[in-house]
C-alpha atoms as a PDB file:
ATOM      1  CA  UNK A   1       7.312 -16.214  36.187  1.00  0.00           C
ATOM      2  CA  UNK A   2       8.941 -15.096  39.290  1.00  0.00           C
ATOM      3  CA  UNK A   3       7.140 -17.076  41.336  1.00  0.00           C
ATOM      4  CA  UNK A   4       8.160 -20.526  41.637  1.00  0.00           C
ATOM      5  CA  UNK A   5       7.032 -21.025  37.590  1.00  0.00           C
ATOM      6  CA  UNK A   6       3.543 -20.271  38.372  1.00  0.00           C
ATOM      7  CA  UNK A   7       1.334 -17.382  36.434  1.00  0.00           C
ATOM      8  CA  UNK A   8      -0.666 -14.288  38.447  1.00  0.00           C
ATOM      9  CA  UNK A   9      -4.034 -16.254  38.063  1.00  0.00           C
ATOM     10  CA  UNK A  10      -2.297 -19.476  39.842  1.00  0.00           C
ATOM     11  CA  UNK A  11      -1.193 -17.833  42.641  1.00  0.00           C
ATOM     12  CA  UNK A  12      -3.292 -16.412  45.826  1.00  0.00           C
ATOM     13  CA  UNK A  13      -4.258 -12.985  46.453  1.00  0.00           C
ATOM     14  CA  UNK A  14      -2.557 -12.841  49.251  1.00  0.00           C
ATOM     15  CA  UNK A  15       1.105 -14.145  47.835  1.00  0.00           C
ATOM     16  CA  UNK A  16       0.249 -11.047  45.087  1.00  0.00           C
ATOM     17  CA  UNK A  17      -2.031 -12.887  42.714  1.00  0.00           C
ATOM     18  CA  UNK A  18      -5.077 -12.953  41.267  1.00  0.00           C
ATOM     19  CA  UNK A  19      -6.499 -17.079  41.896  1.00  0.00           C
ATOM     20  CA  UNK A  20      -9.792 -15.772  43.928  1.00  0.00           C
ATOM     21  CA  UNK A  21     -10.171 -13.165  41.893  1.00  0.00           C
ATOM     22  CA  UNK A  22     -10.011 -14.267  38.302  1.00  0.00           C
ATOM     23  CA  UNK A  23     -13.346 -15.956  38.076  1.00  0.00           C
ATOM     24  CA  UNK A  24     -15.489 -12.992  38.456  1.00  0.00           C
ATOM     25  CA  UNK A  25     -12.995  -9.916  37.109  1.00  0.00           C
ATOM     26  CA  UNK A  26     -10.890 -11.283  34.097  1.00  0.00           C
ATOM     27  CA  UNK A  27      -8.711  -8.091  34.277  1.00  0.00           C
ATOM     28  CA  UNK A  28      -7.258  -9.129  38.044  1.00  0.00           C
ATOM     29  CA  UNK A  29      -4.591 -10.633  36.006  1.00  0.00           C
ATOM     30  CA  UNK A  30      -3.769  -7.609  34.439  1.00  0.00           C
ATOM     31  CA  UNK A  31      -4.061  -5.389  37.153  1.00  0.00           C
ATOM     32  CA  UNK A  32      -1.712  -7.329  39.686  1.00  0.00           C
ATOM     33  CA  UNK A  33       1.037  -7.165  36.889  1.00  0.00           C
ATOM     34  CA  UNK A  34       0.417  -3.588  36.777  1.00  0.00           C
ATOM     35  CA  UNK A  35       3.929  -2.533  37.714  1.00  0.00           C
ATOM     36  CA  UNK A  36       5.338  -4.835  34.674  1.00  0.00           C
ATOM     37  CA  UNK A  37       3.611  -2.376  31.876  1.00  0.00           C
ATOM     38  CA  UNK A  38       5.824   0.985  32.998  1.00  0.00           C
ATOM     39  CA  UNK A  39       5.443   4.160  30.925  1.00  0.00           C
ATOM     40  CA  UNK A  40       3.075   2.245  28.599  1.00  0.00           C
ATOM     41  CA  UNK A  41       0.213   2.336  31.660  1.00  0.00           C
ATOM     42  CA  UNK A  42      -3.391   0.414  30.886  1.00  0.00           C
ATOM     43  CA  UNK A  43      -3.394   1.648  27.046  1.00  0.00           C
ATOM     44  CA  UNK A  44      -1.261  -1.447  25.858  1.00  0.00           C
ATOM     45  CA  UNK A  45      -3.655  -4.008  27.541  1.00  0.00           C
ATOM     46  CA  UNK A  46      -6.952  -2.614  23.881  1.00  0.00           C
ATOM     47  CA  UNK A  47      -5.586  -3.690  21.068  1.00  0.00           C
ATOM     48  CA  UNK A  48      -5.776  -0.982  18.586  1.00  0.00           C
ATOM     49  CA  UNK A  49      -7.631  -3.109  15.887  1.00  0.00           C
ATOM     50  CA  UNK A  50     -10.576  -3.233  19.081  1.00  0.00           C
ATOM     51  CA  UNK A  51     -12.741  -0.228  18.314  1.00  0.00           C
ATOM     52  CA  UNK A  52     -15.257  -0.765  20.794  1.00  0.00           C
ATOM     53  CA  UNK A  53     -13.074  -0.728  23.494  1.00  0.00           C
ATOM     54  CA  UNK A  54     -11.078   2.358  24.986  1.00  0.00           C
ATOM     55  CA  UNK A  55      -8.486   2.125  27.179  1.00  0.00           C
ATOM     56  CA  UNK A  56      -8.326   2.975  31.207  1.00  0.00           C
ATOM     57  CA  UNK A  57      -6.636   5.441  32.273  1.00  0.00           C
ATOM     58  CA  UNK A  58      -5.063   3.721  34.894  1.00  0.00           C
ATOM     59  CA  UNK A  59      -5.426   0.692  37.286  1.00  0.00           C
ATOM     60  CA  UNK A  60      -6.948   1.404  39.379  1.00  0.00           C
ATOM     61  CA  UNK A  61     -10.453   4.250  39.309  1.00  0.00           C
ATOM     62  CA  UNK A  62     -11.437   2.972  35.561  1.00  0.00           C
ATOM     63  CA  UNK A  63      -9.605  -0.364  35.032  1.00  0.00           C
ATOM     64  CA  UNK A  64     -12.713  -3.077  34.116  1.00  0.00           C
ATOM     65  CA  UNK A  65     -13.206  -5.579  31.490  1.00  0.00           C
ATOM     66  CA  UNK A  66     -14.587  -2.897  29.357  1.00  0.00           C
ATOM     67  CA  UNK A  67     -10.832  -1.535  28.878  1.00  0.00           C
ATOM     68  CA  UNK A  68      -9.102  -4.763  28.019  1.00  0.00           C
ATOM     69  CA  UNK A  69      -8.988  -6.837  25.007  1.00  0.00           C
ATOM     70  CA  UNK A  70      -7.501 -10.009  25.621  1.00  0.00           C
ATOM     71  CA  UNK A  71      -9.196 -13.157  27.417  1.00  0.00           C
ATOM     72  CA  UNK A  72      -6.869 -14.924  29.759  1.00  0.00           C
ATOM     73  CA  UNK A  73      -5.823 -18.405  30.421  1.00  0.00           C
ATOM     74  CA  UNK A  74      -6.781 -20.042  34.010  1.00  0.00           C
ATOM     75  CA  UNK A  75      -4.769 -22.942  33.079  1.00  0.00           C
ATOM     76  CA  UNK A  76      -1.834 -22.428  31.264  1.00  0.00           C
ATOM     77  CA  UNK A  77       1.696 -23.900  32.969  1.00  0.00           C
ATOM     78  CA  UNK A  78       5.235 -22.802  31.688  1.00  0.00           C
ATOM     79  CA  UNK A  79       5.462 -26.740  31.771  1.00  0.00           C
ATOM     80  CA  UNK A  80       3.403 -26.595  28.542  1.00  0.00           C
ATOM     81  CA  UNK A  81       4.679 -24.538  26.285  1.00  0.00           C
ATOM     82  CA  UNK A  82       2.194 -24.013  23.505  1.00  0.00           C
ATOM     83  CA  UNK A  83      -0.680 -23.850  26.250  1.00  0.00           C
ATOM     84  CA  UNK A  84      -2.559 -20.069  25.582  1.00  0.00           C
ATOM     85  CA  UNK A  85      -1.733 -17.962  27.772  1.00  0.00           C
ATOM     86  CA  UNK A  86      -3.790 -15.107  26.787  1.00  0.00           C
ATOM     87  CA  UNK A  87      -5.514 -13.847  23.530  1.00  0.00           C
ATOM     88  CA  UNK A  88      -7.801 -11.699  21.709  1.00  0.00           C
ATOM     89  CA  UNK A  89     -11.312 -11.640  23.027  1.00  0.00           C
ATOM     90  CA  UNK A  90     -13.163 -11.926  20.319  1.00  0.00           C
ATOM     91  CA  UNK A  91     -13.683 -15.850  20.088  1.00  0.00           C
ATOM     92  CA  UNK A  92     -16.600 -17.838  18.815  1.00  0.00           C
ATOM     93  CA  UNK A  93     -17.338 -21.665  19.835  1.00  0.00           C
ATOM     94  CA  UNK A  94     -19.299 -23.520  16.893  1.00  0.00           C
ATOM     95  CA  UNK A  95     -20.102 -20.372  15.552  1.00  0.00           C
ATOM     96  CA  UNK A  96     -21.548 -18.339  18.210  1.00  0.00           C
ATOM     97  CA  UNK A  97     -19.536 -15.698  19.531  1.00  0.00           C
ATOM     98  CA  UNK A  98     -18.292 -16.115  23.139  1.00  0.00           C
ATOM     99  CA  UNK A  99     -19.490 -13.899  26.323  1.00  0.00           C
ATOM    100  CA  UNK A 100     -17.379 -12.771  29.301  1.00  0.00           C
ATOM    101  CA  UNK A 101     -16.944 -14.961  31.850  1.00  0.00           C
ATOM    102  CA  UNK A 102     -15.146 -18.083  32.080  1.00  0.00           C
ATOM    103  CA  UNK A 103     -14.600 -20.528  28.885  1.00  0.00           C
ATOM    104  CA  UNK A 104     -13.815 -24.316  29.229  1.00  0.00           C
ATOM    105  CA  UNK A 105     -12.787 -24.435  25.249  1.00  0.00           C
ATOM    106  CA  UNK A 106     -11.903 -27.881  24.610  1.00  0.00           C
ATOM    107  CA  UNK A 107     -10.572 -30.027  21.865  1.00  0.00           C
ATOM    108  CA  UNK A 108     -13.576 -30.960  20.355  1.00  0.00           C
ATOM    109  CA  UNK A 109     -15.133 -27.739  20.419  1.00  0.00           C
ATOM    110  CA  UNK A 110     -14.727 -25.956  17.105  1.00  0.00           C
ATOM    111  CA  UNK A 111     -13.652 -22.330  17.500  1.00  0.00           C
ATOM    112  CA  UNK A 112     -12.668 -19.550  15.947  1.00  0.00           C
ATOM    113  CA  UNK A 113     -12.765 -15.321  15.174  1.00  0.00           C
ATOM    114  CA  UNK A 114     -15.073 -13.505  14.308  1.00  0.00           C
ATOM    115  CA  UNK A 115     -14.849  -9.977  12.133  1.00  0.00           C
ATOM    116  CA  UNK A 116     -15.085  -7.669  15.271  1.00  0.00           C
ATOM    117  CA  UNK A 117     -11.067  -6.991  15.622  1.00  0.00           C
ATOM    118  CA  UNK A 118      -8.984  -8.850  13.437  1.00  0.00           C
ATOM    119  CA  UNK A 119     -11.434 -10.296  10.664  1.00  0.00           C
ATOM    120  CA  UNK A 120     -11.742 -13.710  11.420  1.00  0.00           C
ATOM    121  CA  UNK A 121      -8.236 -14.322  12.842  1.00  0.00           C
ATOM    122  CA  UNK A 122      -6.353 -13.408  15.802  1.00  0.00           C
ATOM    123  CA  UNK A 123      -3.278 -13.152  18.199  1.00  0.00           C
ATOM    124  CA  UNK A 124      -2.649 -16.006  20.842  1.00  0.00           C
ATOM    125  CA  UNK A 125       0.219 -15.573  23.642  1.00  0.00           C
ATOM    126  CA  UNK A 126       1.260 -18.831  24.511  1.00  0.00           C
ATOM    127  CA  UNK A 127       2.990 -20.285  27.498  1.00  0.00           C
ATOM    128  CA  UNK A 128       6.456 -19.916  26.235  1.00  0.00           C
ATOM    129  CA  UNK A 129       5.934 -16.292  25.502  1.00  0.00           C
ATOM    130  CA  UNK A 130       5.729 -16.514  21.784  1.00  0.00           C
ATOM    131  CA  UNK A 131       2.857 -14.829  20.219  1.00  0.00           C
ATOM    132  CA  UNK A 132       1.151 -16.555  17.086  1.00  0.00           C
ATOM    133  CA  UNK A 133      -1.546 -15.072  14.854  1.00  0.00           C
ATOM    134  CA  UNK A 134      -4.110 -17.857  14.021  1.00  0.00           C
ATOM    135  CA  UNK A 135      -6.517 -17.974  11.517  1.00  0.00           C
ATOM    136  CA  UNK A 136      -9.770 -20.451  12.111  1.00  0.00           C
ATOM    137  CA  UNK A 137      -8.570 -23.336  10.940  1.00  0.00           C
ATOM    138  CA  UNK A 138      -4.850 -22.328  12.909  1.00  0.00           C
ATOM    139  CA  UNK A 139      -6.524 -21.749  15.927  1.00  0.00           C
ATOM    140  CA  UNK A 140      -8.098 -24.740  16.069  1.00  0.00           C
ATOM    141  CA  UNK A 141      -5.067 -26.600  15.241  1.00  0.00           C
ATOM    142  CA  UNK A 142      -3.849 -24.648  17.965  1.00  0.00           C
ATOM    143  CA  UNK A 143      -6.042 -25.766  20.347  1.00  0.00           C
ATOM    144  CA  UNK A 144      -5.093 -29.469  19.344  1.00  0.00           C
ATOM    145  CA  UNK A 145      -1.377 -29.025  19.666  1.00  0.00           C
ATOM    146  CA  UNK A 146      -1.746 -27.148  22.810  1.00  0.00           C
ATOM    147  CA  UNK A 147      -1.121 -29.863  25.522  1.00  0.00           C
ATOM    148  CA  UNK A 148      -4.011 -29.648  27.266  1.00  0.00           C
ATOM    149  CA  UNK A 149      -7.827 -31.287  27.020  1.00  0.00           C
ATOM    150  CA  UNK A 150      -9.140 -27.966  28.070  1.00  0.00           C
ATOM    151  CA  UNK A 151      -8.014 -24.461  28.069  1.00  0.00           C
ATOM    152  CA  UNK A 152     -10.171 -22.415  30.480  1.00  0.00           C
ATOM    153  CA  UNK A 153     -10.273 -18.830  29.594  1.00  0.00           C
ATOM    154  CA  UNK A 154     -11.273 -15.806  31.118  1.00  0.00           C
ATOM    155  CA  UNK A 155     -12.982 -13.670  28.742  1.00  0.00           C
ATOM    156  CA  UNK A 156     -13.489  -9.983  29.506  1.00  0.00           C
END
């Protein structure tokens, strides 16, 4: 937030963000707040409850979406508090589990967990900084109390 209010994935590449880059490479985000993690390095970015996923060694030579766990919001503002911010990855959208890529999850999309990390619930970061663990029917109402029509996210 030291940037005039605005997130890494709101800001250009070339003012030390990630805008151009989060589209294609979900972990951009991650990697340009690199220096923020200290003595804790890449490992804190797989959440230990993810067992398919290891974590990088750095980040730079083995930093991908492979080696992170959480999606990432395109759209979230510190305007809007209880926007997500960022998240486990392992959503589902009427049922079907969601790919990597980019997400437009709406408010009249029904979503939810499924069993892969945290059995059918899961940890949202939200705007303000708070983190909330949801449930299915919590994320959803999370999704309707989050101030926005759409949340795009960047899944790894």
């Amino acid at each position: 937030m030291d940037s005039k209010g605005k997130f890494p994935m709101q800001i250009s590449i070339t003012n030390g963000g990630a805008m151009e880059l989060i589209e294609t490479n979900a972990f951009a985000v991650f990697q340009v707040m690199s220096n923020e993690f200290g003595n804790y390095e890449a490992k804190v970015l797989v959440c230990p409850a993810d067992t398919s996923r290891s974590p990088a060694k750095n980040f730079t030579t083995d930093f991908s979406r492979s080696t992170i766990s959480y999606f990432v919001s395109l759209d979230a503002s510190s305007s809007i508090p209880q926007m997500f911010l960022s998240g486990d990855r392992n959503l589902t959208t009427n049922g079907i589990p969601v790919r990597e890529g980019i997400l437009p999850l709406t408010t009249n999309q029904i979503a939810g967990w499924t069993q892969e990390i945290h059995k059918s619930q899961g940890n949202v970061t939200m705007a303000d900084g708070s983190v909330q663990g949801f449930s299915n029917r919590g994320l959803n109402a999370g999704l309707q109390n989050s101030g926005a029509v759409q949340n795009r996210l960047a899944i790894p």
